[in-house]
PDB file of N, CA and C in Angstrom:
ATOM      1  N   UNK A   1      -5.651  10.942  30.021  1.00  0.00           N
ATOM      2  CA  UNK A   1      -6.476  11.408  28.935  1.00  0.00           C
ATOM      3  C   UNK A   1      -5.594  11.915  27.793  1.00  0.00           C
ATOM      4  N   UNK A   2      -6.203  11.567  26.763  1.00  0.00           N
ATOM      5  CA  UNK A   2      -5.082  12.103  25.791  1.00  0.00           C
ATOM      6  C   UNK A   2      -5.697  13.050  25.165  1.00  0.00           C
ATOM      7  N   UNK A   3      -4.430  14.037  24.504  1.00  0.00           N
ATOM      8  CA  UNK A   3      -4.427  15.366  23.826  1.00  0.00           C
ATOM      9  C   UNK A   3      -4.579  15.657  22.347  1.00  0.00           C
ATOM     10  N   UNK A   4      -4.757  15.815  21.707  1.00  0.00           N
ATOM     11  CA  UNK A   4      -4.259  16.462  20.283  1.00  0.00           C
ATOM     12  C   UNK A   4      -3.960  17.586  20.129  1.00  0.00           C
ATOM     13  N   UNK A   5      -2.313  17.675  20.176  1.00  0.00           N
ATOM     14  CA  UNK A   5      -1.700  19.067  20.112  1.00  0.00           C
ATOM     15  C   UNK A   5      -1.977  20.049  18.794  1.00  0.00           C
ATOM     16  N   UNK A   6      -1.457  18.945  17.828  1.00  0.00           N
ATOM     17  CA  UNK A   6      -1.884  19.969  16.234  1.00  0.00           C
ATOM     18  C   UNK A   6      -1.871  19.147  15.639  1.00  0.00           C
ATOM     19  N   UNK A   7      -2.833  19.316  14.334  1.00  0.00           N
ATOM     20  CA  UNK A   7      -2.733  18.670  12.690  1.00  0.00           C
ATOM     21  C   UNK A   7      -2.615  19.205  11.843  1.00  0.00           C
ATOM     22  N   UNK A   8      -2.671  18.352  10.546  1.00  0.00           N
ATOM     23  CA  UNK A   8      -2.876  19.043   9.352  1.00  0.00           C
ATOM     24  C   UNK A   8      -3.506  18.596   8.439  1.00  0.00           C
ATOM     25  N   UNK A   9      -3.594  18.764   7.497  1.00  0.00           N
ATOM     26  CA  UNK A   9      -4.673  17.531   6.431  1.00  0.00           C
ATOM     27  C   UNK A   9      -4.173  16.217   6.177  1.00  0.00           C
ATOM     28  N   UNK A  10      -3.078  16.078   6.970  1.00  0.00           N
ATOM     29  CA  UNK A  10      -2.328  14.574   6.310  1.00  0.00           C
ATOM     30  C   UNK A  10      -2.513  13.724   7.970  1.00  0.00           C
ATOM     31  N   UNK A  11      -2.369  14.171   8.768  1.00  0.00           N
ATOM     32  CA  UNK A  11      -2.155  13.339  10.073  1.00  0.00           C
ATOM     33  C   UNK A  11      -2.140  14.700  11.482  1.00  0.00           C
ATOM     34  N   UNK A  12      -2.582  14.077  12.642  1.00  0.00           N
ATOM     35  CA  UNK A  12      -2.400  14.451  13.731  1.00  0.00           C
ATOM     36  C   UNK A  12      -1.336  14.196  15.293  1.00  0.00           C
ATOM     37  N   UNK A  13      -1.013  15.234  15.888  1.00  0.00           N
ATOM     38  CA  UNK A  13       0.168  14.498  16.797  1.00  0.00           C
ATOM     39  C   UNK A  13      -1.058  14.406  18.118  1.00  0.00           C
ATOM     40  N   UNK A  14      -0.794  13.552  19.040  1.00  0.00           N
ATOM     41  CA  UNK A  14      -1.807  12.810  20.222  1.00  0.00           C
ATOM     42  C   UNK A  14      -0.546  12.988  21.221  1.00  0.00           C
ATOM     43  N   UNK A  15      -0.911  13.867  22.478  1.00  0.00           N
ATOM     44  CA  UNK A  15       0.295  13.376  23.671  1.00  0.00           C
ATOM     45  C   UNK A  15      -0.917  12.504  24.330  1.00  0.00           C
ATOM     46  N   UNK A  16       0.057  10.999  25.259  1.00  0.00           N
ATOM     47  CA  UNK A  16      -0.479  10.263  26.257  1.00  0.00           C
ATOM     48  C   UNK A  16       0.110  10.390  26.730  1.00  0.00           C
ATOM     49  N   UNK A  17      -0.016  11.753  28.052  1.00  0.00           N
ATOM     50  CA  UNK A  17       0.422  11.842  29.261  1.00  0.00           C
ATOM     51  C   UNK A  17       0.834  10.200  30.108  1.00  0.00           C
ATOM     52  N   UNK A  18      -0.177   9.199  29.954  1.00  0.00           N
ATOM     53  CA  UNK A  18      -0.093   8.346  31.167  1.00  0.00           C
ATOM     54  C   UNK A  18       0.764   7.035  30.456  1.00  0.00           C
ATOM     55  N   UNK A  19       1.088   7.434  29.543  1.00  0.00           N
ATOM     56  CA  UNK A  19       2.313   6.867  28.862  1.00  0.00           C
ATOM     57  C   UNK A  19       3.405   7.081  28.632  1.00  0.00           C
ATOM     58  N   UNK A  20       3.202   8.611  28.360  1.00  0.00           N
ATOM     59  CA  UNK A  20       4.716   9.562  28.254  1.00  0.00           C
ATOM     60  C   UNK A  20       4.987   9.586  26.852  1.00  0.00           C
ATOM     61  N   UNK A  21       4.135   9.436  25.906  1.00  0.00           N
ATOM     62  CA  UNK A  21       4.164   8.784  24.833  1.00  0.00           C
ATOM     63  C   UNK A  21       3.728   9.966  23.804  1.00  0.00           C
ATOM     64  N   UNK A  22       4.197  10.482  22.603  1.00  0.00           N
ATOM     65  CA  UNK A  22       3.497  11.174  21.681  1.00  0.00           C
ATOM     66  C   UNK A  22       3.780  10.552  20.237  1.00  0.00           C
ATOM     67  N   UNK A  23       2.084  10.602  20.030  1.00  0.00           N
ATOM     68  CA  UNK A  23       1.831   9.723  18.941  1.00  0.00           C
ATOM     69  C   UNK A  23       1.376  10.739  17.285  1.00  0.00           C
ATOM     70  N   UNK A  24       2.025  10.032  16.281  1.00  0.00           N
ATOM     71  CA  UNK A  24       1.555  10.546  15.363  1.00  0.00           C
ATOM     72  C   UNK A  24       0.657   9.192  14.200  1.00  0.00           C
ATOM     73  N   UNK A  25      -0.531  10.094  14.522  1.00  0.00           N
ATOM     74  CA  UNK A  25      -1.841   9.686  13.704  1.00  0.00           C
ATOM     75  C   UNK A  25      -1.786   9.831  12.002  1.00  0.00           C
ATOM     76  N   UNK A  26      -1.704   9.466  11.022  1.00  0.00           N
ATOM     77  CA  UNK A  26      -1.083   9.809   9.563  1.00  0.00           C
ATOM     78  C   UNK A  26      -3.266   9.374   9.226  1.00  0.00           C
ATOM     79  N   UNK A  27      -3.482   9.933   8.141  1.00  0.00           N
ATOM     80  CA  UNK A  27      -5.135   9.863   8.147  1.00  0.00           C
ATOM     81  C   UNK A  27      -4.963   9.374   7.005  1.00  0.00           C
ATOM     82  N   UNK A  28      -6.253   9.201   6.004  1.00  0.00           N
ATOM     83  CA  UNK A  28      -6.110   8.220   4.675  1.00  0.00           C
ATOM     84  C   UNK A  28      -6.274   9.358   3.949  1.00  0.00           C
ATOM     85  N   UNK A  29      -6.035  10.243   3.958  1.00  0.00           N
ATOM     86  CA  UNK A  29      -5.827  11.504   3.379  1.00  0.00           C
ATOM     87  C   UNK A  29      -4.734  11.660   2.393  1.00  0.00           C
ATOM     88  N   UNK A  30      -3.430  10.712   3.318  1.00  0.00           N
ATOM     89  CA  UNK A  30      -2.221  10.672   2.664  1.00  0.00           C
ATOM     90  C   UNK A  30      -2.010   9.845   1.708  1.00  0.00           C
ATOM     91  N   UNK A  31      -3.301   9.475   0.402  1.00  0.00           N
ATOM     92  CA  UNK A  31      -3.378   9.387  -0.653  1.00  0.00           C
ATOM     93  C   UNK A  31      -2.656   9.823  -1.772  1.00  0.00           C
ATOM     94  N   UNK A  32      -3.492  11.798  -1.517  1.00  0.00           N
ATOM     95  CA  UNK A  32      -3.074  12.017  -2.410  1.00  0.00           C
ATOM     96  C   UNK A  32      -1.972  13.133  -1.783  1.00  0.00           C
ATOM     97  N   UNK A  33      -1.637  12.912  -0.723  1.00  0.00           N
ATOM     98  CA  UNK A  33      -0.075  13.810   0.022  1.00  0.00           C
ATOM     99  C   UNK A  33       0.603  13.778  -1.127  1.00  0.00           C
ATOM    100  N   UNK A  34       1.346  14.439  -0.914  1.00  0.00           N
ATOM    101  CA  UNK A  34       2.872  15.325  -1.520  1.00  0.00           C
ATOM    102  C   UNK A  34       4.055  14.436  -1.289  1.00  0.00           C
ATOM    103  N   UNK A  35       5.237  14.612  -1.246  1.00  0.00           N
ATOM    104  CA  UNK A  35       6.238  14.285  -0.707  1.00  0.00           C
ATOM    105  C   UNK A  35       6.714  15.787   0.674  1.00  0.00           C
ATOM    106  N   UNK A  36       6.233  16.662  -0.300  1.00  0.00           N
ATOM    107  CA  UNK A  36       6.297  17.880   0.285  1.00  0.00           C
ATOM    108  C   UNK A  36       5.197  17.774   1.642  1.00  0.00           C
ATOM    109  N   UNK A  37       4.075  17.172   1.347  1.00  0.00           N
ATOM    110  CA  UNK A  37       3.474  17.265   2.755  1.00  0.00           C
ATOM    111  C   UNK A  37       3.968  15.778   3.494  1.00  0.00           C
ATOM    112  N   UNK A  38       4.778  15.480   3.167  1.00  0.00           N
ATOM    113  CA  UNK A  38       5.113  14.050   3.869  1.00  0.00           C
ATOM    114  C   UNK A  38       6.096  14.622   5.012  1.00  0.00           C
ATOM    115  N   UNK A  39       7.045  15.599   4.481  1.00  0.00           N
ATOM    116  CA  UNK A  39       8.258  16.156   4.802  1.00  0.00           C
ATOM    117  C   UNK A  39       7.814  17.095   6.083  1.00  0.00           C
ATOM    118  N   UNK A  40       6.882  17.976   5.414  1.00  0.00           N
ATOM    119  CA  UNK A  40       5.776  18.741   6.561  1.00  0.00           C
ATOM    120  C   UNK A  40       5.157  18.183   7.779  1.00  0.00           C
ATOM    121  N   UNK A  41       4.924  16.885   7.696  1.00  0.00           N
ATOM    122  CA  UNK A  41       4.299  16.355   8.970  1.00  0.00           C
ATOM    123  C   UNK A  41       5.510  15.895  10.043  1.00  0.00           C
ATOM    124  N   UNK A  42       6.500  15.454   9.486  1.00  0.00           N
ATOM    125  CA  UNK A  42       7.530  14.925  10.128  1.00  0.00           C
ATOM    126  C   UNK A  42       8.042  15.896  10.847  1.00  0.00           C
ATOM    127  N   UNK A  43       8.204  17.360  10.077  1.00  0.00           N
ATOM    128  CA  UNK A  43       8.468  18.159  10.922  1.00  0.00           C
ATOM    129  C   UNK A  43       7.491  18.434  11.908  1.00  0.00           C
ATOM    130  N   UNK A  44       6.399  18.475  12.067  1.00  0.00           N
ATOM    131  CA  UNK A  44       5.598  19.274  12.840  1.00  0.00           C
ATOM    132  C   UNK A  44       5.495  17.977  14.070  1.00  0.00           C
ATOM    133  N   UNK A  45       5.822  16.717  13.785  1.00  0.00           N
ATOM    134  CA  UNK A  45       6.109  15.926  14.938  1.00  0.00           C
ATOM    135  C   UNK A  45       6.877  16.154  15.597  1.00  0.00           C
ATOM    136  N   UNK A  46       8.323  16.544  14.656  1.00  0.00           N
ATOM    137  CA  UNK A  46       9.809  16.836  15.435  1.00  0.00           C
ATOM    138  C   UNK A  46       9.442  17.835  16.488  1.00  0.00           C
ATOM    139  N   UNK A  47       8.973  18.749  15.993  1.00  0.00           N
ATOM    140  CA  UNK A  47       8.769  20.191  16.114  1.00  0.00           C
ATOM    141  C   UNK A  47       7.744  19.856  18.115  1.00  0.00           C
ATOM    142  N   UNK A  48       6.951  19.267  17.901  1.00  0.00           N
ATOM    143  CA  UNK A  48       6.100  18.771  19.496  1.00  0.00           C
ATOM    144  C   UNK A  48       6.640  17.833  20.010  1.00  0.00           C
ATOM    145  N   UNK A  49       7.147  16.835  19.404  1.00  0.00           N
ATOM    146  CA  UNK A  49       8.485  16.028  20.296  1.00  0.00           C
ATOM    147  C   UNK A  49       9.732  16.610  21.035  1.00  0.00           C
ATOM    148  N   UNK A  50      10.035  18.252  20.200  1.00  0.00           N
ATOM    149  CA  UNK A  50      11.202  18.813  21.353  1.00  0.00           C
ATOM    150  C   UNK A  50      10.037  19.680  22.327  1.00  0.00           C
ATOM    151  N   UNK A  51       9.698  19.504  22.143  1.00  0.00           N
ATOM    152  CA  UNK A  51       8.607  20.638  23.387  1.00  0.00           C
ATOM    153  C   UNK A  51       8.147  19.629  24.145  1.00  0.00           C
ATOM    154  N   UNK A  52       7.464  18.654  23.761  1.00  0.00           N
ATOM    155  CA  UNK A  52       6.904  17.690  24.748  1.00  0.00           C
ATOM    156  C   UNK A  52       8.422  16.742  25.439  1.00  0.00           C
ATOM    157  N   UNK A  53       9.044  16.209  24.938  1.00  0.00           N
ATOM    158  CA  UNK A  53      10.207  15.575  25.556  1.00  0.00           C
ATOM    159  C   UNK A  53      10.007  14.335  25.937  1.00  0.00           C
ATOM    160  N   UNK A  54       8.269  13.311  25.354  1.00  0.00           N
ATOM    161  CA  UNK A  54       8.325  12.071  26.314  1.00  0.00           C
ATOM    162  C   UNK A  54       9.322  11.491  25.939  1.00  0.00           C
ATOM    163  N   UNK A  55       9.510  10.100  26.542  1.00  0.00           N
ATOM    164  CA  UNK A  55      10.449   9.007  26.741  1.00  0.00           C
ATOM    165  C   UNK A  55      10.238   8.323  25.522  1.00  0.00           C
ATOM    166  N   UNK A  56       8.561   8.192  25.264  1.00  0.00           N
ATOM    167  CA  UNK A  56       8.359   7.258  23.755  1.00  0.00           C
ATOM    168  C   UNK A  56       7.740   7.782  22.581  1.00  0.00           C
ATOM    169  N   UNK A  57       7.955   7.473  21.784  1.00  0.00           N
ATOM    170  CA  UNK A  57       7.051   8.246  20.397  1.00  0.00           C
ATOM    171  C   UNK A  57       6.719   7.436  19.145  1.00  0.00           C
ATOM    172  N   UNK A  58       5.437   7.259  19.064  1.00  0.00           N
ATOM    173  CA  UNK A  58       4.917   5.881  17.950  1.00  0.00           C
ATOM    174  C   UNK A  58       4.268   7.069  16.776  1.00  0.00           C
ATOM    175  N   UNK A  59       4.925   6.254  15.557  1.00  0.00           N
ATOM    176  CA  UNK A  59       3.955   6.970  14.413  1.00  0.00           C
ATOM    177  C   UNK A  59       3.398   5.696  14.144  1.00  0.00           C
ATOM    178  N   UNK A  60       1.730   6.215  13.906  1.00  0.00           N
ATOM    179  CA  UNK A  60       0.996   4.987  13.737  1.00  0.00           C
ATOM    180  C   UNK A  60       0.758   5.108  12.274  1.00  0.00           C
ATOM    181  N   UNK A  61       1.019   3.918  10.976  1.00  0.00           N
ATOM    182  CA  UNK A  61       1.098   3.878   9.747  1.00  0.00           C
ATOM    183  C   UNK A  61      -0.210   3.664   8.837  1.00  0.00           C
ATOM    184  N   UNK A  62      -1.237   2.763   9.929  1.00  0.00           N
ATOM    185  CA  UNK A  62      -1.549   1.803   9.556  1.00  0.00           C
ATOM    186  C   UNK A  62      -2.724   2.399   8.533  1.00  0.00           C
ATOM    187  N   UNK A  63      -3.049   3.684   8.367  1.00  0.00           N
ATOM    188  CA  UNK A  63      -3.568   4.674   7.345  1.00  0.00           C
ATOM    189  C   UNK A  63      -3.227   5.238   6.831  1.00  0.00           C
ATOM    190  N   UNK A  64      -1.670   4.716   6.834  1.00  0.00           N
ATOM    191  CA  UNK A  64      -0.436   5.828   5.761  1.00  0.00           C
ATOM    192  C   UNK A  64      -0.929   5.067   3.941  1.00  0.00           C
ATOM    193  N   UNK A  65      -0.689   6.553   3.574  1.00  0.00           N
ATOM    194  CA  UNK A  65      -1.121   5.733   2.224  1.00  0.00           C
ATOM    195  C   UNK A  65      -0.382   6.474   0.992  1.00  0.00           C
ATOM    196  N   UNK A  66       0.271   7.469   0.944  1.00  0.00           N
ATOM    197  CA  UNK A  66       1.378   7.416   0.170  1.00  0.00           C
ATOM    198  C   UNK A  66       2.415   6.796  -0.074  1.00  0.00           C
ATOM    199  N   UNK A  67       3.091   6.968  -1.221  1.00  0.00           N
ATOM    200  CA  UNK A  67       3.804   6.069  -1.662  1.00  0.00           C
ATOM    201  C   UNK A  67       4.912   7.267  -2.047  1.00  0.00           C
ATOM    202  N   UNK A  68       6.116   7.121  -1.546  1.00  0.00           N
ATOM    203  CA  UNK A  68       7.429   8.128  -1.395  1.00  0.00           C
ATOM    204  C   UNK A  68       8.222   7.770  -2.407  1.00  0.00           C
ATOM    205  N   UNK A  69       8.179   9.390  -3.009  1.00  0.00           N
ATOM    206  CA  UNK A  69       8.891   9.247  -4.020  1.00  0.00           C
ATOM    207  C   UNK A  69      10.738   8.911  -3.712  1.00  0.00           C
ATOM    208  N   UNK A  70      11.080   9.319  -5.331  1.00  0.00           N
ATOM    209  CA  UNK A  70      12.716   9.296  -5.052  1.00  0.00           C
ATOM    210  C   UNK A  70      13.387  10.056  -4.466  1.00  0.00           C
ATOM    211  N   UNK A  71      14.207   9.563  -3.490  1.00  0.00           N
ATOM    212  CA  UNK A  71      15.426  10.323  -2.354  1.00  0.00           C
ATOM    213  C   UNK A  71      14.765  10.674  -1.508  1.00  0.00           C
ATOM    214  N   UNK A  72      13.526  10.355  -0.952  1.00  0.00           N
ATOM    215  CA  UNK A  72      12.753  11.139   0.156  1.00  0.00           C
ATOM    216  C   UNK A  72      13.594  10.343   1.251  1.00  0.00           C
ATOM    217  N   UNK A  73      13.544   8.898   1.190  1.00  0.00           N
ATOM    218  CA  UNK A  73      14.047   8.701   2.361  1.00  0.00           C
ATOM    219  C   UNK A  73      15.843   9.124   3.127  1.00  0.00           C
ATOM    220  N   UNK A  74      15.993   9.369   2.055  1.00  0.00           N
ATOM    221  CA  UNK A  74      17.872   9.430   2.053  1.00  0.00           C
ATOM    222  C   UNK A  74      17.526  10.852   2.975  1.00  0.00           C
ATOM    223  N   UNK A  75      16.229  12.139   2.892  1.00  0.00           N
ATOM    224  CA  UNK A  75      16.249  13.333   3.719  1.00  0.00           C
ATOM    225  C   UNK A  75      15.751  12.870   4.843  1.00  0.00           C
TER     226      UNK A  75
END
């Protein structure tokens, strides 16, 4: 059965125990995201990925909908 540990207005993290797997959900919210809340979610994945510890970890995009500004990715 799966979990939802925490969200925020941009996306949610999902553990699948019977996968080992923690997933991050990004919502169509992330329209009008930030770069600043882009930066924010990543952490708060990092942040339940060292606590949870599975083996796999999928961010699912396919409702990502910002568009990243300059040097975001270089952080």
């Amino acid at each position: 059965m799966s979990t939802e540990l925490v969200r925020n207005e941009w996306g949610a993290v999902v553990r699948h125990p019977d996968l080992d797997l923690l997933e991050l959900q990004w919502f169509d919210s992330t329209a009008s995201m930030t770069d600043g809340g882009f930066m924010a979610t990543l952490c708060l994945f990092a942040q339940e990925a060292e606590k949870a510890r599975p083996t796999r970890l999928l961010i699912d995009a396919t409702r990502f909908r910002h568009r990243l500004g300059d040097g975001v990715l270089a952080w």
